[in-house]
N, C-alpha and C. Protein backbone atom coordinates (compact mmCIF):
# COMPACT_ATOMS: atom_id res chain seq x y z
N UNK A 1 23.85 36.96 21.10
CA UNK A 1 24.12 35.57 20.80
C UNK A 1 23.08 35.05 19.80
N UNK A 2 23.74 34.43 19.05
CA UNK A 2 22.86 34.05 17.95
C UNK A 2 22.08 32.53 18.13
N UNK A 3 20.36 32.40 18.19
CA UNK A 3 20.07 31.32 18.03
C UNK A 3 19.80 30.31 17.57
N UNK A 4 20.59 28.70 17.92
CA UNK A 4 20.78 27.70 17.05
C UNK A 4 19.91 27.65 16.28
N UNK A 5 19.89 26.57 15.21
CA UNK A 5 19.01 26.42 14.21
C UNK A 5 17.87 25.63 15.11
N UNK A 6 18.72 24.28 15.70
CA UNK A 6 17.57 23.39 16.38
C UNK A 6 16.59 24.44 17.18
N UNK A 7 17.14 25.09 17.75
CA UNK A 7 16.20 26.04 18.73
C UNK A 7 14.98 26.89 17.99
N UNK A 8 15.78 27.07 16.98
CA UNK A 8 14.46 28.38 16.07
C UNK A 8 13.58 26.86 15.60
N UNK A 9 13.76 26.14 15.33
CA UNK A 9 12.84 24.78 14.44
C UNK A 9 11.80 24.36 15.96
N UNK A 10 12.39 24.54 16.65
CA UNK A 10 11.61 24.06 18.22
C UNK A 10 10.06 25.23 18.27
N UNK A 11 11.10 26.46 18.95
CA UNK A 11 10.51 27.80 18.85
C UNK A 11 9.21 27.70 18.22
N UNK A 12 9.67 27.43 16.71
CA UNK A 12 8.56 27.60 15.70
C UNK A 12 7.26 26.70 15.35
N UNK A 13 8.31 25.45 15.85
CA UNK A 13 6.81 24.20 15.82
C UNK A 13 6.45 24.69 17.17
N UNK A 14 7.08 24.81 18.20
CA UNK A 14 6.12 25.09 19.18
C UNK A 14 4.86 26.30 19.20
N UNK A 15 5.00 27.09 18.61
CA UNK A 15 4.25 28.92 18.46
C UNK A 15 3.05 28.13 17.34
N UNK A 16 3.69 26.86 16.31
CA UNK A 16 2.39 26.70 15.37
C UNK A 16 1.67 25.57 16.00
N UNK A 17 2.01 24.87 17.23
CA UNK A 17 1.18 23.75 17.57
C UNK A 17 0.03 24.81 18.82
N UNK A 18 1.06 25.17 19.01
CA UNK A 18 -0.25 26.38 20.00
C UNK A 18 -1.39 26.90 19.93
N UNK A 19 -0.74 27.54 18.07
CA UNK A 19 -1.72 27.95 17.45
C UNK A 19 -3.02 27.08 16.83
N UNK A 20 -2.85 25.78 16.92
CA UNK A 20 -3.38 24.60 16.64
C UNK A 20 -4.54 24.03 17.75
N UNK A 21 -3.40 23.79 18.90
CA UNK A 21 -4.09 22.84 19.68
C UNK A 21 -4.89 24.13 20.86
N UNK A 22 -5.06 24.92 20.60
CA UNK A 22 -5.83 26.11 21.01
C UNK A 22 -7.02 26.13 20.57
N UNK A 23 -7.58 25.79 19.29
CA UNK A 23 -8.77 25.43 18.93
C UNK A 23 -9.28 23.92 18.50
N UNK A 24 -8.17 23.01 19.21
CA UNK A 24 -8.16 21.67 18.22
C UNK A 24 -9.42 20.86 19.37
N UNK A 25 -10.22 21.39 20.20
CA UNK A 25 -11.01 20.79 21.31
C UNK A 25 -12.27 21.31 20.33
N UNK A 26 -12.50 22.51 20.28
CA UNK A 26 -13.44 23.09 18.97
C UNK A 26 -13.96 22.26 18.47
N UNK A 27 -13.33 21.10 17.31
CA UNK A 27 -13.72 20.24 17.07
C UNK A 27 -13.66 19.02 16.94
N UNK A 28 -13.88 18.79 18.93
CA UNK A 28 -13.57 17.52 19.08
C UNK A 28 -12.73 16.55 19.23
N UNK A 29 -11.60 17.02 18.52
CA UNK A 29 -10.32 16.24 18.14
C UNK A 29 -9.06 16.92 19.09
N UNK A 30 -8.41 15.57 18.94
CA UNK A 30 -7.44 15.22 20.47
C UNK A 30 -5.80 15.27 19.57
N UNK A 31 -4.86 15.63 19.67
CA UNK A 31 -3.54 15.53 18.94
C UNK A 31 -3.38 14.25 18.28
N UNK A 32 -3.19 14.23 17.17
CA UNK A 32 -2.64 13.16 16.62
C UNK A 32 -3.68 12.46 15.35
N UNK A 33 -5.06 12.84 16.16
CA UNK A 33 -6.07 12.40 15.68
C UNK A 33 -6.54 13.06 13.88
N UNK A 34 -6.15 14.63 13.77
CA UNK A 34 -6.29 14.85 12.32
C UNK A 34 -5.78 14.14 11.31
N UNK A 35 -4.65 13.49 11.76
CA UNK A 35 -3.71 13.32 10.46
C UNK A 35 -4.16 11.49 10.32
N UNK A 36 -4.74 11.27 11.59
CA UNK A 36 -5.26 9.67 11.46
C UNK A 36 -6.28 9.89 10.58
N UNK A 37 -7.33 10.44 10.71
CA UNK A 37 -8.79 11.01 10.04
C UNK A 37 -8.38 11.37 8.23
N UNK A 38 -7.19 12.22 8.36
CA UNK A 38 -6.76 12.57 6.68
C UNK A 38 -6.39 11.21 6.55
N UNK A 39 -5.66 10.39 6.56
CA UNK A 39 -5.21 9.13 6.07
C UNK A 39 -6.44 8.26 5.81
N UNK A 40 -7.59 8.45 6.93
CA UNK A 40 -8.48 7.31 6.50
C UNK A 40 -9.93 7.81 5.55
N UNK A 41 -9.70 9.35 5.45
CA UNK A 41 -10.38 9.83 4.43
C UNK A 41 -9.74 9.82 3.14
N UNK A 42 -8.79 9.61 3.03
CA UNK A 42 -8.15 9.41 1.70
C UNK A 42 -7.94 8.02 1.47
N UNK A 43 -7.74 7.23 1.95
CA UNK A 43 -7.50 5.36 1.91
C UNK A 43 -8.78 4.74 2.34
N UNK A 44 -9.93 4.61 2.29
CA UNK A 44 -10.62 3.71 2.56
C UNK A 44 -10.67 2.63 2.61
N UNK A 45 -11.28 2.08 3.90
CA UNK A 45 -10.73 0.40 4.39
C UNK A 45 -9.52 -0.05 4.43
N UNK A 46 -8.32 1.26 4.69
CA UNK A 46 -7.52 0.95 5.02
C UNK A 46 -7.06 0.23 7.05
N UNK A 47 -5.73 -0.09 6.57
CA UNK A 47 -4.97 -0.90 8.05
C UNK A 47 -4.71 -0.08 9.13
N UNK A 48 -4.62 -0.64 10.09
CA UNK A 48 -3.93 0.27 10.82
C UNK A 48 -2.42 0.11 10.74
N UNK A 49 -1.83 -0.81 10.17
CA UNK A 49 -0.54 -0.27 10.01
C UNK A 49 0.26 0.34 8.85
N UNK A 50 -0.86 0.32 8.09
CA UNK A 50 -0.49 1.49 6.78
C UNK A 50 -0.93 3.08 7.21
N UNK A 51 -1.88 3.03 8.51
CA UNK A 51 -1.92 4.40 9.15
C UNK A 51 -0.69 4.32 9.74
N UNK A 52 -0.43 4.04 10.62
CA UNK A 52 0.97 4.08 11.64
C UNK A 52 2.41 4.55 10.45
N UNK A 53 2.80 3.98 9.55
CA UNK A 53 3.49 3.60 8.77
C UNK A 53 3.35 5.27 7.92
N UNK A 54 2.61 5.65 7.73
CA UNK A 54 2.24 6.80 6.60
C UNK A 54 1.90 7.99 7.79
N UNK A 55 1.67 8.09 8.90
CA UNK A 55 1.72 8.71 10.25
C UNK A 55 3.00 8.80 11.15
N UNK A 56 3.72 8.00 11.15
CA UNK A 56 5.45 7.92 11.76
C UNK A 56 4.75 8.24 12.68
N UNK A 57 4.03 7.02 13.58
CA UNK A 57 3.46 6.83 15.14
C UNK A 57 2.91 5.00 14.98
N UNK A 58 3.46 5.01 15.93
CA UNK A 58 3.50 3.36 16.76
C UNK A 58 1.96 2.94 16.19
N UNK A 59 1.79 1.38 16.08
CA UNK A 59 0.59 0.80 16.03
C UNK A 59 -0.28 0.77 16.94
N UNK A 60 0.20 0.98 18.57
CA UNK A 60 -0.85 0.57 19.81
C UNK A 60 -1.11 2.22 20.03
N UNK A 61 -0.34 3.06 19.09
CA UNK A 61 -0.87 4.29 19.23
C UNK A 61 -2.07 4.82 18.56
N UNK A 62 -1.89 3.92 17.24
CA UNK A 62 -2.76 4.13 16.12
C UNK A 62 -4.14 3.77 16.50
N UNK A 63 -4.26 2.38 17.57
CA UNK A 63 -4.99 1.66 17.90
C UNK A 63 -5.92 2.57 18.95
N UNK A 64 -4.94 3.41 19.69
CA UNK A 64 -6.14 4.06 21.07
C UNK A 64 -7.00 5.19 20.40
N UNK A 65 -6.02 5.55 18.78
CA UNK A 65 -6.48 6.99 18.27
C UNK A 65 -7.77 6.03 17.83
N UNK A 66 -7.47 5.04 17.18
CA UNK A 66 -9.08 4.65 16.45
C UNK A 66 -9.96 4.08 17.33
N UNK A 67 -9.86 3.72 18.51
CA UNK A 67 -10.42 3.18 19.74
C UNK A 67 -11.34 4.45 19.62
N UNK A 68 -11.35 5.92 20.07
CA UNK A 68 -11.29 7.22 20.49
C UNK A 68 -12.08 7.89 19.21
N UNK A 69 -11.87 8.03 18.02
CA UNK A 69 -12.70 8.45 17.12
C UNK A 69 -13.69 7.49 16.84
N UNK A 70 -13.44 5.81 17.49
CA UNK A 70 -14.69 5.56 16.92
C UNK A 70 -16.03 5.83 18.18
N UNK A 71 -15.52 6.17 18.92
CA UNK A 71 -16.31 6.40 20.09
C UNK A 71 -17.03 7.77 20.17
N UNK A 72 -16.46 8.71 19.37
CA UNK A 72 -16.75 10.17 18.94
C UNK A 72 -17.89 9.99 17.87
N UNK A 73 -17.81 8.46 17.34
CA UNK A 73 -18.46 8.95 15.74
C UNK A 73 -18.15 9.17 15.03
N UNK A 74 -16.69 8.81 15.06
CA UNK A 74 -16.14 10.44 13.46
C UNK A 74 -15.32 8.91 12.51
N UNK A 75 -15.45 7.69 12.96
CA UNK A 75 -14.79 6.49 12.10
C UNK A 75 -16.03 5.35 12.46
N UNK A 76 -15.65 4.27 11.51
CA UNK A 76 -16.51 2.85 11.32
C UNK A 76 -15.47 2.42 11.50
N UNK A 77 -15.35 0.70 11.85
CA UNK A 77 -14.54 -0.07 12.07
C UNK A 77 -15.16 -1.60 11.82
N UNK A 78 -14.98 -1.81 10.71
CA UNK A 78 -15.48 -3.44 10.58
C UNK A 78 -14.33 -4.40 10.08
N UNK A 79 -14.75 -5.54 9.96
CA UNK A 79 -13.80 -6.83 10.22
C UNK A 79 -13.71 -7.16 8.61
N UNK A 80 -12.41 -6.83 8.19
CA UNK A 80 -12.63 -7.13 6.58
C UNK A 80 -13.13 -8.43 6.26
N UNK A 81 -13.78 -9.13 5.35
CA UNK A 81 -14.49 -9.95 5.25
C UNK A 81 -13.20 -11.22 4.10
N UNK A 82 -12.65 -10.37 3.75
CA UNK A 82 -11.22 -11.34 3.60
C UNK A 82 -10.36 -11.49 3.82
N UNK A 83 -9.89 -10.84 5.41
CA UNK A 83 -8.86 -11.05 5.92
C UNK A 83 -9.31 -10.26 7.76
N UNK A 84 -10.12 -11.64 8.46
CA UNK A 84 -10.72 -11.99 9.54
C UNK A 84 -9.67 -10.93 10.90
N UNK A 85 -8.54 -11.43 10.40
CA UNK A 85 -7.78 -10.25 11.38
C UNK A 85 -7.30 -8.69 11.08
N UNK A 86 -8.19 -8.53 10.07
CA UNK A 86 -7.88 -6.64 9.89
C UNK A 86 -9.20 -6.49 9.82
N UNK A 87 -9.02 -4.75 9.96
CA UNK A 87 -9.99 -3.68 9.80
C UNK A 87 -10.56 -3.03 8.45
N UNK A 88 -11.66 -3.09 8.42
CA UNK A 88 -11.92 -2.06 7.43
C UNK A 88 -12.22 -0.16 8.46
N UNK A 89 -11.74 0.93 7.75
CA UNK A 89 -12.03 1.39 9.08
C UNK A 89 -12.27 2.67 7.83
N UNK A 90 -13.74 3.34 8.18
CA UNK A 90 -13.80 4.29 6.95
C UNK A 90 -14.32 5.47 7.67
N UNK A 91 -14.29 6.84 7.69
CA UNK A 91 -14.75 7.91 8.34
C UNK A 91 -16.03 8.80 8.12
N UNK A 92 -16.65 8.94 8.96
CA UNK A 92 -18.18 8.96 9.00
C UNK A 92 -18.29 10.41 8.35
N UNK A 93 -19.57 10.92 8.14
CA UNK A 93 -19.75 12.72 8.11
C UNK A 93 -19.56 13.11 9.08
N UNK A 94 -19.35 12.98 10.18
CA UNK A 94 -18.97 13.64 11.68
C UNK A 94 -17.53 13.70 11.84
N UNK A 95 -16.92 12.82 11.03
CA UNK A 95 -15.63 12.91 11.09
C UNK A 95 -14.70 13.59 9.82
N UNK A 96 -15.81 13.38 8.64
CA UNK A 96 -15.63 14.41 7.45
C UNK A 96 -15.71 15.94 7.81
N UNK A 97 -16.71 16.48 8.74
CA UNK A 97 -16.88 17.66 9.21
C UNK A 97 -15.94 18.37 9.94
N UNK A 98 -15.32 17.39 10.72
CA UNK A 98 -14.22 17.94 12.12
C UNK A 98 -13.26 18.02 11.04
N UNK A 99 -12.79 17.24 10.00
CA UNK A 99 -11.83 17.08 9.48
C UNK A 99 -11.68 18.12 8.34
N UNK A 100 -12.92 18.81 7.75
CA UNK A 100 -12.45 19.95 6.87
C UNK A 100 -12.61 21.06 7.45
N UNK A 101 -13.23 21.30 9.20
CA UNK A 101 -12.80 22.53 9.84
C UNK A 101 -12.12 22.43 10.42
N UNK A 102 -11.03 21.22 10.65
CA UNK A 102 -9.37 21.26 11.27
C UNK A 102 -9.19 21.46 9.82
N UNK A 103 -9.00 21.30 8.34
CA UNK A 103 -8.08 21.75 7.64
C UNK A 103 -8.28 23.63 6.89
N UNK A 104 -9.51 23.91 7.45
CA UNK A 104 -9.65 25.04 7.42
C UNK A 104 -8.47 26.13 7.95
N UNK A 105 -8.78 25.68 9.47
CA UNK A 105 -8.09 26.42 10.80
C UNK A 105 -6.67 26.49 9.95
N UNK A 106 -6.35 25.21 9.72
CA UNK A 106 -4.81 25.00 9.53
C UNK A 106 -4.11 25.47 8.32
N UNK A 107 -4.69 25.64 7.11
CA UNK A 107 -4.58 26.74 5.83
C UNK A 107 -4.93 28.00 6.72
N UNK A 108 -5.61 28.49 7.49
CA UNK A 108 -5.40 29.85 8.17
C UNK A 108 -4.08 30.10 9.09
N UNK A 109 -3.77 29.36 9.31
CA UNK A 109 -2.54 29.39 10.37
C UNK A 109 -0.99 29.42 9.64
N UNK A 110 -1.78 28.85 8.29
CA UNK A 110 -0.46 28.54 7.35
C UNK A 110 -0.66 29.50 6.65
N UNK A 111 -1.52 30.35 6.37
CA UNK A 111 -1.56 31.71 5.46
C UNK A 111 -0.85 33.02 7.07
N UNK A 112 -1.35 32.89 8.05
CA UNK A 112 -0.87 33.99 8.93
C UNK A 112 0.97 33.13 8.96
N UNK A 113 1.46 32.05 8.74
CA UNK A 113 2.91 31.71 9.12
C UNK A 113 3.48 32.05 8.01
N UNK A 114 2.83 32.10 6.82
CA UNK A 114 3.62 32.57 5.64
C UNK A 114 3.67 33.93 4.99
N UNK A 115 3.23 34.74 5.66
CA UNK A 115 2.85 36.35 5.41
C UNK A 115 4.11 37.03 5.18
N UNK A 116 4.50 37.68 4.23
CA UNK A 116 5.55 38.00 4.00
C UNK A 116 6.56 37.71 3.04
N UNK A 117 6.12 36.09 2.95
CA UNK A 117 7.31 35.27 2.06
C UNK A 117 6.80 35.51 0.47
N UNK A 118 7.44 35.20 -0.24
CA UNK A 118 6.88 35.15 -1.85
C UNK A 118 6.60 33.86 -2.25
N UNK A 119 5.86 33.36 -3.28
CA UNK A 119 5.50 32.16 -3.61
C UNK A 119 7.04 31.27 -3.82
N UNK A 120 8.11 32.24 -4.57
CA UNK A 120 9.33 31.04 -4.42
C UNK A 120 9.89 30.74 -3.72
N UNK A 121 9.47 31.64 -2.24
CA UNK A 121 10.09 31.65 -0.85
C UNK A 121 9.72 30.31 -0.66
N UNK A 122 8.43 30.12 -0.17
CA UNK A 122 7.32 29.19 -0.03
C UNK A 122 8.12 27.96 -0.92
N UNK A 123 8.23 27.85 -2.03
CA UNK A 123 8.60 26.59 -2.81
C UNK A 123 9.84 26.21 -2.05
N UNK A 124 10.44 27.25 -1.98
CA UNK A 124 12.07 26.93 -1.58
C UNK A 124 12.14 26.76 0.29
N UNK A 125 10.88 26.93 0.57
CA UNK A 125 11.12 26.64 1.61
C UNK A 125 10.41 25.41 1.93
N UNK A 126 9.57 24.83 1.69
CA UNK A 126 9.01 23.55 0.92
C UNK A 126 9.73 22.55 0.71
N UNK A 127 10.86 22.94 -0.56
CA UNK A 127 12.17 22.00 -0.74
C UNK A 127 12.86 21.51 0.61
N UNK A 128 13.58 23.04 1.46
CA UNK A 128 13.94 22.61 2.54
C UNK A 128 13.34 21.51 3.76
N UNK A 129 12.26 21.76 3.72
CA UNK A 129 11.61 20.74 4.79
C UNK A 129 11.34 19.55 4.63
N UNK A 130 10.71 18.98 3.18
CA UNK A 130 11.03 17.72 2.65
C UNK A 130 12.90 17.29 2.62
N UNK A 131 13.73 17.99 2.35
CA UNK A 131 14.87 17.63 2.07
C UNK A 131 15.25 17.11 3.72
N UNK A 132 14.89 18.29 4.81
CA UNK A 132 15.45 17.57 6.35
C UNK A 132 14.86 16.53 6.49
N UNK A 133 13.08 15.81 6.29
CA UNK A 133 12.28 15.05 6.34
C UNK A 133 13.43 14.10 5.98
N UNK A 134 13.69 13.86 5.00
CA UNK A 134 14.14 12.51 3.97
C UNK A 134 15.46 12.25 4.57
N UNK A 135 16.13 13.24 5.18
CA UNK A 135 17.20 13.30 6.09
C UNK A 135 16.89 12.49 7.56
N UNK A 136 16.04 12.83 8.06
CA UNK A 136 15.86 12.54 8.99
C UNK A 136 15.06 10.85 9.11
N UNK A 137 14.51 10.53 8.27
CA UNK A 137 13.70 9.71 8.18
C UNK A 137 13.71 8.56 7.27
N UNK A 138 14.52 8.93 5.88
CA UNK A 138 15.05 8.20 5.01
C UNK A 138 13.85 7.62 4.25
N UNK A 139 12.60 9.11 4.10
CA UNK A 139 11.37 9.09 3.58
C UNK A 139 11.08 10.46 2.83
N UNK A 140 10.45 10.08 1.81
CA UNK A 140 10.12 11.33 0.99
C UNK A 140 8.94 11.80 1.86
N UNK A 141 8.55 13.22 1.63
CA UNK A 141 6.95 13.87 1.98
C UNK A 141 6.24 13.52 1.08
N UNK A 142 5.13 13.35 1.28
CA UNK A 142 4.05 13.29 0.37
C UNK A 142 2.91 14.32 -0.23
């Protein structure tokens, strides 16, 4: 019997989050939390709802993740000074550190998931996943 597509897409995120959250205590960091850390290392003094929004995860979610790294050390959190009800929220060297040996791990995990394929495999398989993304979400990848 042949298995569905949904099932192999399950299968497979499941075998690469494993491979993930198997060392993701290593450094420090809790699910959800890398991709908060990449957003606020690339946006400085950004919102939390331009994290949430650019993360496709809730605001009171966004809120416990930055509650949680700032308690680690790995984010700042100050009161923008022109607009009394937002954040400035910028990420420390402790959180620069966790954050380029989670993207280490994860180019290793993505070089052992792609072994085999050819670089136009890779493109074309690239295409495919942005194309379900934008399907699913009615959002380009970035």
């Amino acid at each position: 019997m042949k298995i569905p597509f949904y099932l192999m897409l399950f299968k497979t995120q499941h075998a690469q989050r494993q491979k993930n959250w198997n060392v993701m205590e290593t450094y420090n960091l809790s699910p959800g939390q890398p991709k908060v850390l990449r957003y606020i290392n690339q946006h400085e003094n950004c919102k939390l709802k331009d994290i949430a929004l650019e993360c496709d995860i809730e605001p009171a979610t966004v809120s416990k993740m930055i509650d949680n790294l700032e308690k680690k050390k790995m984010l700042t959190r100050k009161i923008n000074p022109s607009n009394k009800r937002a954040y400035q929220l910028n990420i420390t060297e402790l959180g620069k550190n966790a954050l380029d040996k989670w993207n280490e791990h994860c180019l290793e995990v993505e070089h052992v998931s792609l072994q085999g394929f050819s670089p136009q495999e890779i493109d074309q398989f690239k295409d495919y996943l942005s194309r379900m993304y934008k399907n699913l979400t009615n959002k380009d990848l970035k």
